[in-house]
Protein backbone atom coordinates (compact mmCIF):
# COMPACT_ATOMS: atom_id res chain seq x y z
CA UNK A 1 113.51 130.97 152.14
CA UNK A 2 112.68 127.21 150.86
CA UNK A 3 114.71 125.24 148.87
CA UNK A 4 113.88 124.60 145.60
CA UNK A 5 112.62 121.13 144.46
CA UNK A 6 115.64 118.47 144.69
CA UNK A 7 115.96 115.49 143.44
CA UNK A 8 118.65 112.77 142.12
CA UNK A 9 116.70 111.52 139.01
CA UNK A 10 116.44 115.26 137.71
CA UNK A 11 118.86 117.62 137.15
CA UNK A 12 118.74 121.21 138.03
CA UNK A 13 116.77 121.25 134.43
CA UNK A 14 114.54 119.06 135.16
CA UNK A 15 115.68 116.47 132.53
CA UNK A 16 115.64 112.69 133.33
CA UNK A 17 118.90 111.40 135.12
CA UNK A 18 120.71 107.60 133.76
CA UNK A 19 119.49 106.22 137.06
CA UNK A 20 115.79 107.30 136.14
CA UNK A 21 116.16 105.82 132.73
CA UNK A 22 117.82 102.95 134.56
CA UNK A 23 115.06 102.37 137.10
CA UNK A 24 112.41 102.85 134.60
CA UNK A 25 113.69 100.47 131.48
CA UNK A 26 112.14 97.23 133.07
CA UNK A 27 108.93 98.93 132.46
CA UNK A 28 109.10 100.10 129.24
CA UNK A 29 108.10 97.69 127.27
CA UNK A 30 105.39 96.18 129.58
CA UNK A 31 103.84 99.82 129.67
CA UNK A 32 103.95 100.29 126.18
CA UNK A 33 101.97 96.66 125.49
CA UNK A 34 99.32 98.16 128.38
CA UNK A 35 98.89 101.25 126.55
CA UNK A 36 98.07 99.99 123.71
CA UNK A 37 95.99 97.70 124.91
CA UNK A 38 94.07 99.85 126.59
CA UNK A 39 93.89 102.41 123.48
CA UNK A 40 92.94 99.02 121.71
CA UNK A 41 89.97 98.12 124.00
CA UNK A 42 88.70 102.12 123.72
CA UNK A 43 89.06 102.31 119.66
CA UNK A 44 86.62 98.77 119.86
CA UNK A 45 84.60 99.86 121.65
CA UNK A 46 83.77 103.26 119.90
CA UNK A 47 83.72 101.25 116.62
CA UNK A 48 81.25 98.61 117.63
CA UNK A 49 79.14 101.53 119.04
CA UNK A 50 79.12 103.33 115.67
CA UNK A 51 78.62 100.04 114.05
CA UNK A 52 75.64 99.33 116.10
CA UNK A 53 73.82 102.40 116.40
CA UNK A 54 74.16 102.72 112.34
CA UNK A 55 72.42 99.90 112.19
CA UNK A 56 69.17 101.01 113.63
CA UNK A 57 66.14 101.28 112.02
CA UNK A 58 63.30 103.68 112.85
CA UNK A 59 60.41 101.57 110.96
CA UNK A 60 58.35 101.61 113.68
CA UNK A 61 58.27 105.39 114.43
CA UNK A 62 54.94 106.92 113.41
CA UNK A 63 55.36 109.87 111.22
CA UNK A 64 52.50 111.53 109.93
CA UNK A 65 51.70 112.69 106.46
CA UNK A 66 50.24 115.46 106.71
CA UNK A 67 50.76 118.33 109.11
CA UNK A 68 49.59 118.02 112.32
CA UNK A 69 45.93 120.07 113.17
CA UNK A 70 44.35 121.13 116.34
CA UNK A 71 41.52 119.33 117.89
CA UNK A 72 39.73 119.37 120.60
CA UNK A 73 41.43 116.59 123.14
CA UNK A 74 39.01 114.11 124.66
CA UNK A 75 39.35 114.00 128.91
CA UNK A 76 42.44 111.77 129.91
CA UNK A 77 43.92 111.36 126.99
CA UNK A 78 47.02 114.57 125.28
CA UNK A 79 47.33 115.28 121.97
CA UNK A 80 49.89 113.42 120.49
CA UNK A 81 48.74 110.13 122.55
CA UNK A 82 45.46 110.35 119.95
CA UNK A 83 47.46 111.89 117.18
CA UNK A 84 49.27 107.89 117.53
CA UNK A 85 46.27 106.36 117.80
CA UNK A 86 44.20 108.27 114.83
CA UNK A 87 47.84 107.01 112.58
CA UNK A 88 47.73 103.47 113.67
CA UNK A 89 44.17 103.28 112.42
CA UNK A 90 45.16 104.40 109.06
């Protein structure tokens, strides 16, 4: 039969042990500034992401008036290449 999981920073509960806490206080507060850091950096970036994809403008995107109709395509060219075309022209 195997033993069961032993340790001397856990007890038999698995809750944290005073030399665990011990070992681990030194890092505590540098941890703490690195995490929020790091959740820092993440939040700015989102936010300047939002902020500069709001900002776009679709001014140059062709929409056309009026419903688009079937024609007859000419050779080498598809449909909504001359569907551009015929809109710039307008």
């Amino acid at each position: 039969m195997p033993k069961p999981f032993r340790s001397t920073y856990y007890d038999e509960r698995m809750r944290a042990q005073p030399a665990l806490l011990r070992a681990r206080a030194p890092y505590l507060v540098k941890n703490t500034i690195t995490g929020a850091a790091i959740c820092a950096l993440v939040v700015g970036i989102y936010a300047y992401t939002i902020n500069v994809i709001s900002q776009d403008e679709f001014d140059d995107v062709i929409v056309p008036a009026e419903p688009i109709s079937k024609q007859t395509p000419r050779p080498g060219a598809t449909g909504s290449v001359q569907q551009a075309v015929a809109a710039r022209k307008q």
